[in-house]
PDB file of N, CA and C in Angstrom:
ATOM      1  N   UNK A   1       3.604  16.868  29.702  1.00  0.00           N
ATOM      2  CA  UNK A   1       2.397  17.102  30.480  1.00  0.00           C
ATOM      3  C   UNK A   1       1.712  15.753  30.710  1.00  0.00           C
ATOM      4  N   UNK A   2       1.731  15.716  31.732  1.00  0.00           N
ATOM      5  CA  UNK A   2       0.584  14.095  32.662  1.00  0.00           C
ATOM      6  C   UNK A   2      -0.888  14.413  32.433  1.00  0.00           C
ATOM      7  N   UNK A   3      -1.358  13.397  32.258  1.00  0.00           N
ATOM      8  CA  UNK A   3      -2.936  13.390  32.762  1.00  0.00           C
ATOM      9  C   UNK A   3      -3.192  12.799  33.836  1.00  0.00           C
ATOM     10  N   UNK A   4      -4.188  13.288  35.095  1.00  0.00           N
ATOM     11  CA  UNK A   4      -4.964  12.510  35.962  1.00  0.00           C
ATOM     12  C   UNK A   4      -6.083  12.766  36.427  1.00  0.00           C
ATOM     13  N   UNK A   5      -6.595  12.086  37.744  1.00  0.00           N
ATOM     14  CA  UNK A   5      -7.252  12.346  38.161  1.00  0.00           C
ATOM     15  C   UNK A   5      -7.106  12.957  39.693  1.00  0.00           C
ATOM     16  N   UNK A   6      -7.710  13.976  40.191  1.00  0.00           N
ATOM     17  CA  UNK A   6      -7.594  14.407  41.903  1.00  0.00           C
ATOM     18  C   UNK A   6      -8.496  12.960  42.796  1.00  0.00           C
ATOM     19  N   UNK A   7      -7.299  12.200  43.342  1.00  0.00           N
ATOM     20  CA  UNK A   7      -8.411  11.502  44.311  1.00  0.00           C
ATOM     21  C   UNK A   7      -8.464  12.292  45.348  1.00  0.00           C
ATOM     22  N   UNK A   8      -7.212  13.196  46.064  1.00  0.00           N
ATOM     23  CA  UNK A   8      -8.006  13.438  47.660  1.00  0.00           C
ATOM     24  C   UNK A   8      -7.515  15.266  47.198  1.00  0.00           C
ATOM     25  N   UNK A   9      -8.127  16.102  47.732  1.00  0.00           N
ATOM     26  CA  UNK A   9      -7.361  17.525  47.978  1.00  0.00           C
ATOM     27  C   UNK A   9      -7.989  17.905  49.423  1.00  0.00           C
ATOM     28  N   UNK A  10      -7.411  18.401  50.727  1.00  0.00           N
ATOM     29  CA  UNK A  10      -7.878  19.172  51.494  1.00  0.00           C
ATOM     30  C   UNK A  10      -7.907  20.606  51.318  1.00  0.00           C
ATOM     31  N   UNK A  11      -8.599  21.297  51.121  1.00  0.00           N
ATOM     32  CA  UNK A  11      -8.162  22.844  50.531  1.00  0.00           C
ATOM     33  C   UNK A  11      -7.702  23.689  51.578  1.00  0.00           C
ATOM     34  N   UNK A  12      -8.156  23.142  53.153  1.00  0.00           N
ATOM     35  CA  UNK A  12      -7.988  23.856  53.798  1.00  0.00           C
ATOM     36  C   UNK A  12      -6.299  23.386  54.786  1.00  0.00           C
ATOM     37  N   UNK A  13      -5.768  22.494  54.457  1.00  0.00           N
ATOM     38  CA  UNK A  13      -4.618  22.072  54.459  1.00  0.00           C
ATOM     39  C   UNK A  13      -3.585  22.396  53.475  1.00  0.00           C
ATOM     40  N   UNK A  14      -4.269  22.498  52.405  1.00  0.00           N
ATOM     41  CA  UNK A  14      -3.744  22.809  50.815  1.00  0.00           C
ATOM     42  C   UNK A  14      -2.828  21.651  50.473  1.00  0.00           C
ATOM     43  N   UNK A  15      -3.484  20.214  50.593  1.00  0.00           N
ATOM     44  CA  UNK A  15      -2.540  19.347  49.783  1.00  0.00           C
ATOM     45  C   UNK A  15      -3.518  18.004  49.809  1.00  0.00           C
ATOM     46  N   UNK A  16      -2.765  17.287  48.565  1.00  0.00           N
ATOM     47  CA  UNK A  16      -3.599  16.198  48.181  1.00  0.00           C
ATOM     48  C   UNK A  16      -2.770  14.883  47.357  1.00  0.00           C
ATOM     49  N   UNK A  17      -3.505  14.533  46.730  1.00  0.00           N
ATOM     50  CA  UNK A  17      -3.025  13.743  45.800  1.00  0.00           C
ATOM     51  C   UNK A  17      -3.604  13.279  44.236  1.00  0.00           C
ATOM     52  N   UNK A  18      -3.179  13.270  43.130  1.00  0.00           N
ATOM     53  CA  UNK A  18      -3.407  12.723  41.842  1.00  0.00           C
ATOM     54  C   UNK A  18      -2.677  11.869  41.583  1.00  0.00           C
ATOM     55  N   UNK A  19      -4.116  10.521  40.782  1.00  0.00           N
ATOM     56  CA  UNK A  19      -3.212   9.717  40.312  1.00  0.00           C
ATOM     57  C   UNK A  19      -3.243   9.549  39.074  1.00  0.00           C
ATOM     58  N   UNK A  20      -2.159   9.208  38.673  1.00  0.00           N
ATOM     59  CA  UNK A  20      -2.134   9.618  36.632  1.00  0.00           C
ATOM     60  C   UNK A  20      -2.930   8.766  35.983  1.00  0.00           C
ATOM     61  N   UNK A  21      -2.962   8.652  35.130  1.00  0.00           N
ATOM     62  CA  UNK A  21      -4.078   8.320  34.126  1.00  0.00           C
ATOM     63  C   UNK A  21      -2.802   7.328  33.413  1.00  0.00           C
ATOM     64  N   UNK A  22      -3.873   5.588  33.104  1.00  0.00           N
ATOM     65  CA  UNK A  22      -3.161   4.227  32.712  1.00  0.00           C
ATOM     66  C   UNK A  22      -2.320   3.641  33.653  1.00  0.00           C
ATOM     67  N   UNK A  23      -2.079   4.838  34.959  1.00  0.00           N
ATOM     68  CA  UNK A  23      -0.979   3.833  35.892  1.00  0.00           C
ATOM     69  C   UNK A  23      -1.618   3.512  37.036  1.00  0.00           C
ATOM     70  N   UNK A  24      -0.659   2.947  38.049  1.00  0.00           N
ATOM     71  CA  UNK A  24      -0.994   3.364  39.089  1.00  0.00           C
ATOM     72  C   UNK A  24      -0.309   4.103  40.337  1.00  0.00           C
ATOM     73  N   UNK A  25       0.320   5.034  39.802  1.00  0.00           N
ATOM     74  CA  UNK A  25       1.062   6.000  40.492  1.00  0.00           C
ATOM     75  C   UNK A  25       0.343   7.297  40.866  1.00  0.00           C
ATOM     76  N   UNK A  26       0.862   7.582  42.052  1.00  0.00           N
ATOM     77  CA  UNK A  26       0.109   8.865  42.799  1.00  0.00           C
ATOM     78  C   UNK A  26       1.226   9.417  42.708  1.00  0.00           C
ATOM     79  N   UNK A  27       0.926  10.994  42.640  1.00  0.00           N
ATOM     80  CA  UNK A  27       1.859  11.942  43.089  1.00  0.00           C
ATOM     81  C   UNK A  27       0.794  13.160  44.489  1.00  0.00           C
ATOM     82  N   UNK A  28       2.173  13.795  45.194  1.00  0.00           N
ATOM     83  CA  UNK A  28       1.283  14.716  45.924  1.00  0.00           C
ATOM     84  C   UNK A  28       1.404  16.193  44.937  1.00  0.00           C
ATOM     85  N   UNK A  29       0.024  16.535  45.598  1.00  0.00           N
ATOM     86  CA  UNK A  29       0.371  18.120  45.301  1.00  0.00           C
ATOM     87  C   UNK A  29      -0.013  19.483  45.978  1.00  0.00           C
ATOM     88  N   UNK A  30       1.028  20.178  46.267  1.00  0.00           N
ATOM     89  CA  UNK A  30       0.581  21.188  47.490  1.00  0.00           C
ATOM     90  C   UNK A  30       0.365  22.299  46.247  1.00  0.00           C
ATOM     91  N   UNK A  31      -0.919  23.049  47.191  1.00  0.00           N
ATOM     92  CA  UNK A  31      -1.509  24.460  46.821  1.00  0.00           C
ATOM     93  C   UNK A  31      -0.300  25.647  45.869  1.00  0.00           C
ATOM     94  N   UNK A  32       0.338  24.992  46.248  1.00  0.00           N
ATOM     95  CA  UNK A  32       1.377  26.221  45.579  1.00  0.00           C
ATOM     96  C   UNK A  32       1.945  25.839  43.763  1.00  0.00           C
ATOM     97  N   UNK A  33       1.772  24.612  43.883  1.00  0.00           N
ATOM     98  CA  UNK A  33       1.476  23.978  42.622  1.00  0.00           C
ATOM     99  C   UNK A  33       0.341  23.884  41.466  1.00  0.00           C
ATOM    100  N   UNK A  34      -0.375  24.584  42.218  1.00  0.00           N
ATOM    101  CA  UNK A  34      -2.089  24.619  41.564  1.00  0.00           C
ATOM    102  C   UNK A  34      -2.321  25.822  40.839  1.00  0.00           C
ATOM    103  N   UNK A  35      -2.660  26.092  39.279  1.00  0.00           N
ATOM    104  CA  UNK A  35      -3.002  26.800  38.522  1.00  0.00           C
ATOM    105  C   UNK A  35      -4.159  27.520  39.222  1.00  0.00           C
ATOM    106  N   UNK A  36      -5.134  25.804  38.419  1.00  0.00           N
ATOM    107  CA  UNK A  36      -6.420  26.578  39.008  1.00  0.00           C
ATOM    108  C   UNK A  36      -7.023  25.282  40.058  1.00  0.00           C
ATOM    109  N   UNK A  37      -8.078  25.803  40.441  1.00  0.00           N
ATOM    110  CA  UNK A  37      -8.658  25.367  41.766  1.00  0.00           C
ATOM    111  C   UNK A  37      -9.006  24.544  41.581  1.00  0.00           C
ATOM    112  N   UNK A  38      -8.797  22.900  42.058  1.00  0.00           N
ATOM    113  CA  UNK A  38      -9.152  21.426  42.121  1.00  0.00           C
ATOM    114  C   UNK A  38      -9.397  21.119  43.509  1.00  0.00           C
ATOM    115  N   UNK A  39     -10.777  19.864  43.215  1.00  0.00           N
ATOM    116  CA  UNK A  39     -11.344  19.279  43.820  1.00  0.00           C
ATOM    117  C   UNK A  39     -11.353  18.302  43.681  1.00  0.00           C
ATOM    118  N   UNK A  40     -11.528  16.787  44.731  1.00  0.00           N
ATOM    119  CA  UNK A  40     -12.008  15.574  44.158  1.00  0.00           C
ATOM    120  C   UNK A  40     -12.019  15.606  43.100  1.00  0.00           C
ATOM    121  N   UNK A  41     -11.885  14.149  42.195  1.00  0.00           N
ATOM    122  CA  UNK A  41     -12.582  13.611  40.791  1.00  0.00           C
ATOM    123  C   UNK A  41     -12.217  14.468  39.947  1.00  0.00           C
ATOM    124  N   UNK A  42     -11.658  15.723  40.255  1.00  0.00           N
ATOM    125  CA  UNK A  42     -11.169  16.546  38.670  1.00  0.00           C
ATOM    126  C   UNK A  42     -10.368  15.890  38.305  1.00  0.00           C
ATOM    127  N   UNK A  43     -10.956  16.054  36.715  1.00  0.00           N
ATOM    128  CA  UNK A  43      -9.963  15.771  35.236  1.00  0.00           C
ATOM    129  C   UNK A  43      -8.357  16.655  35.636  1.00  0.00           C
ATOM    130  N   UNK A  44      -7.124  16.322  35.737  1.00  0.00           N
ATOM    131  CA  UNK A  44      -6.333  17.564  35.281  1.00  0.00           C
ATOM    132  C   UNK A  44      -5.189  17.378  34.767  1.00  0.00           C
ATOM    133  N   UNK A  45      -4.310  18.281  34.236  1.00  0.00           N
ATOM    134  CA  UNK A  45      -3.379  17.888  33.675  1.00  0.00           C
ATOM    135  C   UNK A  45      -1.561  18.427  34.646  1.00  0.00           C
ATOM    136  N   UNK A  46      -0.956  18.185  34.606  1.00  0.00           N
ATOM    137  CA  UNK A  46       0.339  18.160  35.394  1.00  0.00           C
ATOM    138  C   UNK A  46       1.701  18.017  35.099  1.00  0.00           C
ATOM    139  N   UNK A  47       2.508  18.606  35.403  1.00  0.00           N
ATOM    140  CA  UNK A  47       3.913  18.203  35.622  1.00  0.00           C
ATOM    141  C   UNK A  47       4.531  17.947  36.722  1.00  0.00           C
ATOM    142  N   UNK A  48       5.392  17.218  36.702  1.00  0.00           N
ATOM    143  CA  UNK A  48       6.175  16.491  37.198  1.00  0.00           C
ATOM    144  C   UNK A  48       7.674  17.366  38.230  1.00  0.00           C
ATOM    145  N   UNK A  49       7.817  17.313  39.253  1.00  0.00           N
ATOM    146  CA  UNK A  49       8.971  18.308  39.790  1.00  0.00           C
ATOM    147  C   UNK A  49       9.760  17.138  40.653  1.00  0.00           C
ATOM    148  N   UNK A  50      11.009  16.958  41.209  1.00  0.00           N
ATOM    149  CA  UNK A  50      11.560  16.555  42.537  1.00  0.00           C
ATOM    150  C   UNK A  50      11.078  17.347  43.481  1.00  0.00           C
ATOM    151  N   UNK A  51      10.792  16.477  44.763  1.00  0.00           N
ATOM    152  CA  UNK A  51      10.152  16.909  45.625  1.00  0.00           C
ATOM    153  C   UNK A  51      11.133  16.592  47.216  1.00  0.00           C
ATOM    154  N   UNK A  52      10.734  16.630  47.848  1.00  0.00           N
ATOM    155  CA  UNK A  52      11.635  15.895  49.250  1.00  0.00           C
ATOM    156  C   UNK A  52      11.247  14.723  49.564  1.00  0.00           C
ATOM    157  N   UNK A  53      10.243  14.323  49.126  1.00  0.00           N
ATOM    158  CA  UNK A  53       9.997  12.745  49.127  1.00  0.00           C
ATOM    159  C   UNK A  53       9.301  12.289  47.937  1.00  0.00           C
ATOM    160  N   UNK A  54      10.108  12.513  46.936  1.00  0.00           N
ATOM    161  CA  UNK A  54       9.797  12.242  45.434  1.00  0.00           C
ATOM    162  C   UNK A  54       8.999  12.736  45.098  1.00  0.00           C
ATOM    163  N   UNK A  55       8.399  12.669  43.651  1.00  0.00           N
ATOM    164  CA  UNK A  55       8.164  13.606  42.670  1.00  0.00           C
ATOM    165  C   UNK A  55       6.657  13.848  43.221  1.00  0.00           C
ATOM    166  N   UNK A  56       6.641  15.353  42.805  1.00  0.00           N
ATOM    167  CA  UNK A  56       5.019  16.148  42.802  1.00  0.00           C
ATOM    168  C   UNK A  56       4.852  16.654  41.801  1.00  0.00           C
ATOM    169  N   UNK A  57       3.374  16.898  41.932  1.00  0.00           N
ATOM    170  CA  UNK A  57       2.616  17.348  40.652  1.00  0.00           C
ATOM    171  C   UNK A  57       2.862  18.773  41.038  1.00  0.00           C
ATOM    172  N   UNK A  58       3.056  19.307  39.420  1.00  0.00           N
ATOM    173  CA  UNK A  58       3.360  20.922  39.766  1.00  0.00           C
ATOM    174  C   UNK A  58       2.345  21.565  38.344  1.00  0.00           C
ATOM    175  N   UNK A  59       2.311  22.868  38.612  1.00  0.00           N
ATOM    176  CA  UNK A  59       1.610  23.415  37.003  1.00  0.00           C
ATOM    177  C   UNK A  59       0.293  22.591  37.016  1.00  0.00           C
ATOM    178  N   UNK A  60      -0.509  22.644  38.259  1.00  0.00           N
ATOM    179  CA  UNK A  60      -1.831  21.267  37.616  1.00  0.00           C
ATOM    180  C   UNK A  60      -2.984  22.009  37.024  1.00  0.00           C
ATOM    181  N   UNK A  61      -3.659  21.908  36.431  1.00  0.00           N
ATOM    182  CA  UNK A  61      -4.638  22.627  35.828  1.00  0.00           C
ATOM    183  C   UNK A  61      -5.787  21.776  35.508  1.00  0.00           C
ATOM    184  N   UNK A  62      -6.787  22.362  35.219  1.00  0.00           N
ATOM    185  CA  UNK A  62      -8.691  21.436  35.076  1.00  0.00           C
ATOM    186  C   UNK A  62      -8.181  21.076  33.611  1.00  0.00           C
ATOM    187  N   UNK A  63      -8.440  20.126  33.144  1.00  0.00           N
ATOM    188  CA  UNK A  63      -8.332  18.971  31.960  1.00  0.00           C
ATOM    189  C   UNK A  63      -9.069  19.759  31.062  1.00  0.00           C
TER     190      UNK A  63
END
């Protein structure tokens, strides 16, 4: 399990991005990946999946 932070989510697009916590790597993450409901600046926690253009956050949940 990852830690990060949500820098961008559109909700009404349903996708965004987190970037992990100590790095500086982003991953994306689409709505279908989302536990529970994130916004900007949320704390959350994540896993890791192959994606079609590399890895996304999957399982993300509020920290």
């Amino acid at each position: 399990m990852n830690n990060g932070t949500v820098k961008f989510f559109n909700s009404t697009k349903g996708f965004g991005f987190i970037k992990e916590d100590g790095t500086n790597k982003e991953y994306f993450v689409h709505v279908s990946g989302l536990v529970d409901e994130i916004r900007e600046n949320d704390e959350v926690t994540f896993d890791l999946q192959d994606g079609k253009k590399g890895l996304n956050a999957v399982n993300v949940k509020l920290a």
